[in-house]
N, C-alpha and C. Protein backbone atom coordinates (compact mmCIF):
# COMPACT_ATOMS: atom_id res chain seq x y z
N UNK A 1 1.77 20.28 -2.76
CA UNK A 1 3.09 19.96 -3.26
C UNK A 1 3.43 18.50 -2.96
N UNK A 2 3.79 17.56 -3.73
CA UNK A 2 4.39 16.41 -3.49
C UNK A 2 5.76 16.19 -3.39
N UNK A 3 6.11 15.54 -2.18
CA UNK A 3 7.65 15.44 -2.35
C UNK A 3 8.15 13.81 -1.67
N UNK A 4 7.40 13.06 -3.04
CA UNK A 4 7.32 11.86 -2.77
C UNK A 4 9.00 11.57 -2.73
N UNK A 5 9.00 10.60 -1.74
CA UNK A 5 10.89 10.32 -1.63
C UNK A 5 10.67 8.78 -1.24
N UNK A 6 12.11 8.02 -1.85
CA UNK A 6 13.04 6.62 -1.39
C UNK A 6 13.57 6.66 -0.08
N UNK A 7 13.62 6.31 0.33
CA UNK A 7 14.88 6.01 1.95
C UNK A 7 14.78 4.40 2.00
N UNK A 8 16.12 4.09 2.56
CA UNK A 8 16.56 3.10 2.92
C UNK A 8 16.11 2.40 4.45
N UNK A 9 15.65 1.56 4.70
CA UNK A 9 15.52 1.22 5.97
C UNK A 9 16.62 -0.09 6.41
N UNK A 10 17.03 -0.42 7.67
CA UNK A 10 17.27 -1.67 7.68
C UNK A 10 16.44 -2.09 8.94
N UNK A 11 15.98 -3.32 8.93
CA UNK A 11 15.99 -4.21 9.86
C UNK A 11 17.32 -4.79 10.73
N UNK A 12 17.90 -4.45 11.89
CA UNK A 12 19.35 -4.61 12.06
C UNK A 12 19.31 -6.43 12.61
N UNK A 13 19.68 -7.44 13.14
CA UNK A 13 20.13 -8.49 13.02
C UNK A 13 19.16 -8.95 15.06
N UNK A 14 19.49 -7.53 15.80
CA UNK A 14 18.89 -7.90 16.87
C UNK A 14 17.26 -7.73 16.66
N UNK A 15 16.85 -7.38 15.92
CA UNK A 15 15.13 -7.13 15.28
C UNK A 15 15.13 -8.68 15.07
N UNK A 16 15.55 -8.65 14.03
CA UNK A 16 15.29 -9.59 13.41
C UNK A 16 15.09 -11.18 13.97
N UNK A 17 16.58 -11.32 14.82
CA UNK A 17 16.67 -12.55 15.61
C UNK A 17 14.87 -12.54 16.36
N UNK A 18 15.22 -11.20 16.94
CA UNK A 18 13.48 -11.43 17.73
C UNK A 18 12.15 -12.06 17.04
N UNK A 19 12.06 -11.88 16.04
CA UNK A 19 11.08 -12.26 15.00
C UNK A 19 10.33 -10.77 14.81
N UNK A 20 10.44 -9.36 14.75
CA UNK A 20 9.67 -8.63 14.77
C UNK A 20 10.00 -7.42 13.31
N UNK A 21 10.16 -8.64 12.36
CA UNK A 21 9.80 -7.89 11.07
C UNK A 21 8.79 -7.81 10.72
N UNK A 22 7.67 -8.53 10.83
CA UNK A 22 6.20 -7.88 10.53
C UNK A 22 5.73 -6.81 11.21
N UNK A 23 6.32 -6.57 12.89
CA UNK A 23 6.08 -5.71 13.41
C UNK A 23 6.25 -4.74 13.45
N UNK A 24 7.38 -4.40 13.00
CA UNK A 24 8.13 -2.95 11.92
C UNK A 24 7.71 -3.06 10.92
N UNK A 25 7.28 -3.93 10.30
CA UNK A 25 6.70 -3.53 8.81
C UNK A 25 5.58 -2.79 8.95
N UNK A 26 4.67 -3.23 9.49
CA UNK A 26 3.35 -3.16 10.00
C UNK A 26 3.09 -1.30 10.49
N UNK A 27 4.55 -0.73 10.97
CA UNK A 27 4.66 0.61 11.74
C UNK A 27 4.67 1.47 10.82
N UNK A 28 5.34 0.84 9.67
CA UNK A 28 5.72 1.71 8.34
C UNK A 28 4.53 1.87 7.94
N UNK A 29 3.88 0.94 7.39
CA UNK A 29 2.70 0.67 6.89
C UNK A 29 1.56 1.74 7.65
N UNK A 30 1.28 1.56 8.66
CA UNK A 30 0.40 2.37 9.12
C UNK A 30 0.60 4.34 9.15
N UNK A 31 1.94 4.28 9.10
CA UNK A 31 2.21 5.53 8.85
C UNK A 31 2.43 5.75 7.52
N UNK A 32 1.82 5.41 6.70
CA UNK A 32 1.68 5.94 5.20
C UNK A 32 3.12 5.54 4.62
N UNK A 33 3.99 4.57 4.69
CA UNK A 33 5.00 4.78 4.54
C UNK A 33 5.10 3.29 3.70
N UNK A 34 5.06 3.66 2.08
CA UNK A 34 5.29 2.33 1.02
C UNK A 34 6.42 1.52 1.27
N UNK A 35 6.52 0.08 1.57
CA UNK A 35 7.36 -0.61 1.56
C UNK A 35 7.48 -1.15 0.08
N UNK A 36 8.14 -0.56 -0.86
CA UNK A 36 8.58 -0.63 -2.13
C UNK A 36 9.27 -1.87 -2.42
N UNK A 37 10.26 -2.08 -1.50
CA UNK A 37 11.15 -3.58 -2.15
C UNK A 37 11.67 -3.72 -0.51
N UNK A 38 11.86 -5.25 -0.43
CA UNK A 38 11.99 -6.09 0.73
C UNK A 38 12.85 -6.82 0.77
N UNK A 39 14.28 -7.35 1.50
CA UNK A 39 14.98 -8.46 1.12
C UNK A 39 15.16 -8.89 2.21
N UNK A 40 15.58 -10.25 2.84
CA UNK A 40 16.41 -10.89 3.77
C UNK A 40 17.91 -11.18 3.39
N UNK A 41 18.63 -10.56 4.12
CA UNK A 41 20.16 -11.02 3.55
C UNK A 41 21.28 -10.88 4.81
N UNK A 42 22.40 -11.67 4.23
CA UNK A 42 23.59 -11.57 5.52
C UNK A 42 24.71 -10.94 4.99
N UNK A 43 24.98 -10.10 5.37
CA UNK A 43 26.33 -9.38 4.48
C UNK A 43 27.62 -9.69 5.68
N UNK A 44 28.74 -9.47 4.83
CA UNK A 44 29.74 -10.20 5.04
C UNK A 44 30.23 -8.83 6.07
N UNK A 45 31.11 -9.03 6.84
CA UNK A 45 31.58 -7.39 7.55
C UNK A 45 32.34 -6.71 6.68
N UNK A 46 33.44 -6.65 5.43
CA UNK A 46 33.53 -6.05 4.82
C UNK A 46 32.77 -5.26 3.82
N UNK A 47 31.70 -6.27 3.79
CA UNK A 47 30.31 -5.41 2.92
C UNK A 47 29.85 -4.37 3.57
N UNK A 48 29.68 -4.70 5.31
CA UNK A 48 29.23 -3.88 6.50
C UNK A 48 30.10 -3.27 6.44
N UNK A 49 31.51 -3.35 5.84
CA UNK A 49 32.72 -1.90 6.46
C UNK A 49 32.64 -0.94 5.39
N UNK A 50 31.62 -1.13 4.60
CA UNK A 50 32.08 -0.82 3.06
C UNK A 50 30.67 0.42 3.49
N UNK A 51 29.55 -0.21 3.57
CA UNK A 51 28.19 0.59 3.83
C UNK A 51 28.39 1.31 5.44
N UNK A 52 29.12 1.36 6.13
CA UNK A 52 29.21 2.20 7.03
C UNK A 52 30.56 3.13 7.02
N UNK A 53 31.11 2.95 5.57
CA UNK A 53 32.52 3.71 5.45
C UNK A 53 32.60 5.52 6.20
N UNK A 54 30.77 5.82 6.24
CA UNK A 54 30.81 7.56 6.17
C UNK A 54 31.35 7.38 7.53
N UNK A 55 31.36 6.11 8.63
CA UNK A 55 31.79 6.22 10.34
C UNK A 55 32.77 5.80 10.37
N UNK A 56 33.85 5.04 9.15
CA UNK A 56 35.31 4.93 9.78
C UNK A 56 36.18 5.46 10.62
N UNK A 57 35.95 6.45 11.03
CA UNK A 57 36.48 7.53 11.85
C UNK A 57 36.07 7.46 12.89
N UNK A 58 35.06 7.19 13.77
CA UNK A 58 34.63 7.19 14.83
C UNK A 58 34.57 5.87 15.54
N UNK A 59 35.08 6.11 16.76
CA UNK A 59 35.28 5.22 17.32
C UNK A 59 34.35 3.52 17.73
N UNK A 60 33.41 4.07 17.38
CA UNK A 60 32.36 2.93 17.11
C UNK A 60 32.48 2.09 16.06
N UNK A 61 33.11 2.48 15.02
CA UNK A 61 32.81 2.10 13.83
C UNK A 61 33.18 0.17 13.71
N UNK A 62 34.12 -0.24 14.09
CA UNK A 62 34.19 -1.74 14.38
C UNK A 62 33.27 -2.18 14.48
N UNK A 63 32.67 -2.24 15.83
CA UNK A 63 32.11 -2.57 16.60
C UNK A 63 30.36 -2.70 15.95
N UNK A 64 30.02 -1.27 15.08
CA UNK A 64 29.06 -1.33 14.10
C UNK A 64 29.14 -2.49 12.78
N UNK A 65 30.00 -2.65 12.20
CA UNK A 65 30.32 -3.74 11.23
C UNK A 65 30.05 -4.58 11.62
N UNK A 66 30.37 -5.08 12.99
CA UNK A 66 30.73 -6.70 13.53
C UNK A 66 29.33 -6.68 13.80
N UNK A 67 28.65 -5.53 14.66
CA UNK A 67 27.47 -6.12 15.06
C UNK A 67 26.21 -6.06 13.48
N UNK A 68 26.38 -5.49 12.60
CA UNK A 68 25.35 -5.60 11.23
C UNK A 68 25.77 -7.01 10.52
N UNK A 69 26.63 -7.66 10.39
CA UNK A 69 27.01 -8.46 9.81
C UNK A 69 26.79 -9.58 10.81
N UNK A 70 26.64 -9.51 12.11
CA UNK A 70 26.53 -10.49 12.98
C UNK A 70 25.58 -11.56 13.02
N UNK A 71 24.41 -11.29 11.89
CA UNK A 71 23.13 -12.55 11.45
C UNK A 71 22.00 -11.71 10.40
N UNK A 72 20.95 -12.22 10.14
CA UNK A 72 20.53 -11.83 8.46
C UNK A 72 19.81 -10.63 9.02
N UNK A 73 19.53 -9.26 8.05
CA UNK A 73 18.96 -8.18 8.33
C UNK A 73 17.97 -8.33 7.09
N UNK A 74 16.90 -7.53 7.56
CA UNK A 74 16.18 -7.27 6.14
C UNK A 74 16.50 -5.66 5.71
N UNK A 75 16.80 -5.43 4.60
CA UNK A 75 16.62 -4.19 4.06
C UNK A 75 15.58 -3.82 3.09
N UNK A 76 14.88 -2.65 2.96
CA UNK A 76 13.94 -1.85 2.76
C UNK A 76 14.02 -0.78 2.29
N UNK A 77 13.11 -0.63 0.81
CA UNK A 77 12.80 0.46 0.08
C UNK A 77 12.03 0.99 0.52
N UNK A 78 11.92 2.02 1.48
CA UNK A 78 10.63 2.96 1.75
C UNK A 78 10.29 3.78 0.62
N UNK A 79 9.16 4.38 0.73
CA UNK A 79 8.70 5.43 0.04
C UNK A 79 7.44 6.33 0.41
N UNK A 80 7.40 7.37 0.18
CA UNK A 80 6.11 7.90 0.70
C UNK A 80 6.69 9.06 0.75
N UNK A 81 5.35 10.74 1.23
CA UNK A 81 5.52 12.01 1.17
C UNK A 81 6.71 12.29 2.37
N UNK A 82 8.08 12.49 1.88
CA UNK A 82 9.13 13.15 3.11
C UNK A 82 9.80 11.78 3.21
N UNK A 83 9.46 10.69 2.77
CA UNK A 83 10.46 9.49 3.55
C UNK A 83 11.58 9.19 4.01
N UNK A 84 12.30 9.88 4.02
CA UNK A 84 13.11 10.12 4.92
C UNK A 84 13.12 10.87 6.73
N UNK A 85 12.54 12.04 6.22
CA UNK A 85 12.10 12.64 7.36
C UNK A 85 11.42 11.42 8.56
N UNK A 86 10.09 11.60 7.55
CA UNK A 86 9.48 10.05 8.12
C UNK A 86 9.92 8.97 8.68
N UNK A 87 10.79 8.50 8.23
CA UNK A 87 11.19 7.64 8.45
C UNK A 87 12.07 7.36 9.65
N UNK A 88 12.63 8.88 9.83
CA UNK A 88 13.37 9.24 10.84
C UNK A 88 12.98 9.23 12.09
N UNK A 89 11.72 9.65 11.87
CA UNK A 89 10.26 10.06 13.21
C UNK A 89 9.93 8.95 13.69
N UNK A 90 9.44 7.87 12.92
CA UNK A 90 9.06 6.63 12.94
C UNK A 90 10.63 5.91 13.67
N UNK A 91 11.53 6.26 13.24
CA UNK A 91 12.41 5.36 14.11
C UNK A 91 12.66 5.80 15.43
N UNK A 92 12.62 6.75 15.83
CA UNK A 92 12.97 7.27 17.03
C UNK A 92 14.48 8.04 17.14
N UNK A 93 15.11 8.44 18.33
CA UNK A 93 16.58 8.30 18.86
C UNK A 93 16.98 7.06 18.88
N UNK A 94 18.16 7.77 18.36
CA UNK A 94 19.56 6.19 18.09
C UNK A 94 19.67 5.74 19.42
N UNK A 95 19.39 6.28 21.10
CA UNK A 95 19.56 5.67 22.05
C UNK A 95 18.26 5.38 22.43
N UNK A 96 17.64 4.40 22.46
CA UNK A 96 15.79 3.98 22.73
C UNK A 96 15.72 4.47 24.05
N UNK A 97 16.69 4.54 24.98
CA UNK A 97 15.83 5.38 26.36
C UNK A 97 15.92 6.68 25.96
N UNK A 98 16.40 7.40 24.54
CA UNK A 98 15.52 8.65 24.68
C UNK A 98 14.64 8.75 23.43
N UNK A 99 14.16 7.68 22.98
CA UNK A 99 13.34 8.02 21.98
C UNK A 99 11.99 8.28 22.35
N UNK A 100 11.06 8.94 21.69
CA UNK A 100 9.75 9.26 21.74
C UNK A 100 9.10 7.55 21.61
N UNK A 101 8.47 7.87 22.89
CA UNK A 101 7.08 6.83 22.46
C UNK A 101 6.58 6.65 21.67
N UNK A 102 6.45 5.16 21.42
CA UNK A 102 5.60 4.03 20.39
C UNK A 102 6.43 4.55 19.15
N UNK A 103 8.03 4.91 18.91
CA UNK A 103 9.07 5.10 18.34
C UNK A 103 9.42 3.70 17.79
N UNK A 104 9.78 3.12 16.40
CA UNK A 104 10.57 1.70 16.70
C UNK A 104 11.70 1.31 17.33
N UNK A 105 12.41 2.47 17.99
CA UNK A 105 13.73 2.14 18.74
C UNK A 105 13.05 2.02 20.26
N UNK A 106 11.77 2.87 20.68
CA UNK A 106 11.27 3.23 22.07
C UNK A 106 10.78 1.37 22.31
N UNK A 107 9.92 1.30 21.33
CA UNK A 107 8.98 -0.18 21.53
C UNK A 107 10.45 -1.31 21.64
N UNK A 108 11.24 -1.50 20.25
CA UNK A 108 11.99 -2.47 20.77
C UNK A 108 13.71 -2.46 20.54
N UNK A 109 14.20 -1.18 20.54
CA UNK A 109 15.71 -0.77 20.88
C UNK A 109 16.49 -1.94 22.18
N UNK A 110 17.13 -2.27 22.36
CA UNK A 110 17.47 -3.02 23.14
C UNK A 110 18.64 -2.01 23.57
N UNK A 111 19.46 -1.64 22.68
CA UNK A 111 20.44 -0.25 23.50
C UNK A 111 20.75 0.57 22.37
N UNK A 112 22.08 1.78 22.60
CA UNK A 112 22.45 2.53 21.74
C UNK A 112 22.82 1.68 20.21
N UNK A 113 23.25 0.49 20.91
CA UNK A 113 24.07 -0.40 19.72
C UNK A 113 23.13 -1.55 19.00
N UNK A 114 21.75 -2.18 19.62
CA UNK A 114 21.05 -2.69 19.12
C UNK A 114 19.99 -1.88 18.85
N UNK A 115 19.38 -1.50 18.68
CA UNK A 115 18.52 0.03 18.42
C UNK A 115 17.26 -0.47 17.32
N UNK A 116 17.85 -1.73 16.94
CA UNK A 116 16.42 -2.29 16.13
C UNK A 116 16.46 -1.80 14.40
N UNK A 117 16.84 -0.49 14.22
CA UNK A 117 16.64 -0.20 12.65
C UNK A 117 18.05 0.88 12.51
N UNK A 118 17.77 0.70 11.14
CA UNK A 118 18.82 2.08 10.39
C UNK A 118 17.99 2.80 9.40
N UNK A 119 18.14 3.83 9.25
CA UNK A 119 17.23 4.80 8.29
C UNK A 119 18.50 5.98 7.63
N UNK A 120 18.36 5.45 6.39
CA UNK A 120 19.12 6.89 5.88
C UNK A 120 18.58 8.42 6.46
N UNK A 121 20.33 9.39 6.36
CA UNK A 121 19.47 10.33 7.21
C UNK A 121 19.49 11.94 6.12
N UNK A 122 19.68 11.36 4.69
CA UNK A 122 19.78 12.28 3.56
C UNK A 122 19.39 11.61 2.34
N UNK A 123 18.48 12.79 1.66
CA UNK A 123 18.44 12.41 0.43
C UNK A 123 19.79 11.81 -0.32
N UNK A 124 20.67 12.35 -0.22
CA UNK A 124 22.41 11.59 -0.88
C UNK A 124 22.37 10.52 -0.35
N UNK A 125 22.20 10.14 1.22
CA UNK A 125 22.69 9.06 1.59
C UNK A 125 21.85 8.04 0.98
N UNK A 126 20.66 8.24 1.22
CA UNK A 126 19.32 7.80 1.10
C UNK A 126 19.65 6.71 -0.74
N UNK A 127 20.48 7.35 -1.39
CA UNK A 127 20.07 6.78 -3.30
C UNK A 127 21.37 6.46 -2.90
N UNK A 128 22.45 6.34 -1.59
CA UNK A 128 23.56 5.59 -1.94
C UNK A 128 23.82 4.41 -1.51
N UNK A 129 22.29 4.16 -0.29
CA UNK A 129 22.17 3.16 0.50
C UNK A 129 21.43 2.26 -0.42
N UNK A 130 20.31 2.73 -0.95
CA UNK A 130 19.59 2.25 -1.91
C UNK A 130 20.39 1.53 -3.13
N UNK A 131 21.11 2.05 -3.25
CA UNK A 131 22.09 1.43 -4.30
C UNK A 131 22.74 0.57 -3.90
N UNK A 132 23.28 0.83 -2.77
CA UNK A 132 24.36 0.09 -2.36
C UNK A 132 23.65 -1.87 -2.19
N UNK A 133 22.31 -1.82 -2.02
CA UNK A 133 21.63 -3.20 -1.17
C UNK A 133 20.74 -3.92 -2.63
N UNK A 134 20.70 -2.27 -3.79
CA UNK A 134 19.32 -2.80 -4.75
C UNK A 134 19.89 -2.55 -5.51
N UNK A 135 21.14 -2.86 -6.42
CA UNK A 135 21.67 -3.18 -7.52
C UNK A 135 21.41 -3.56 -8.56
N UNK A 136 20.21 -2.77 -9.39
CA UNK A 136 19.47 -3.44 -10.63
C UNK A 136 20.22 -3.89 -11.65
């Protein structure tokens, strides 16, 4: 059965500053996981308040805007069998001291709030994130 799928990835701004987008690329890559389309970009925090609208409610949610918008992220078309799922596995826990080893949040999470990536965590979310960054 094939259940080839899109997901959204981001590169978040503390990755990035580090220089370790080849190095996440590279994770995808080895786990079967198509990097379909690639961008570097800086979104404004209302763009960031706009793509994190599903957390307005929670008390983090500021604090998430300010820090995605805070310097350039790359975003990412994954693809591959489950990509989402996948993608999920491959990133680890949202807090890197509890993610699974050689996780991209375990290797270079810096905390709950720099965590290194974002991964849609639904097929819905997944074609709204996608939309939201790849606007054909």
């Amino acid at each position: 059965m094939n259940n080839r799928e899109q997901t959204l990835s981001i590169i978040k701004p503390d990755a990035v500053e580090r220089n370790l987008i080849d190095d996440i690329k590279k994770i995808f890559i080895s786990n079967n996981i198509n990097i379909k389309n690639s961008k570097k970009i800086h979104i404004t925090k209302d763009e960031a308040a706009e793509f994190y609208k599903v957390h307005q409610s929670k008390p983090f949610y500021n604090d998430l805007c300010a820090y995605l918008s805070s310097g350039p992220i790359v975003v990412m078309i994954l693809e591959g069998e489950n990509a989402i799922l996948a993608n999920r596995k491959i990133m680890g826990a949202t807090d890197p001291r509890k993610a699974e080893e050689n996780t991209i949040r375990k290797l270079y999470g810096i905390s709950i709030d720099k965590n290194s990536v974002h991964g849609s965590d639904s097929k819905e979310n997944a074609k709204k994130e996608i939309d939201f960054f790849f606007k054909d």
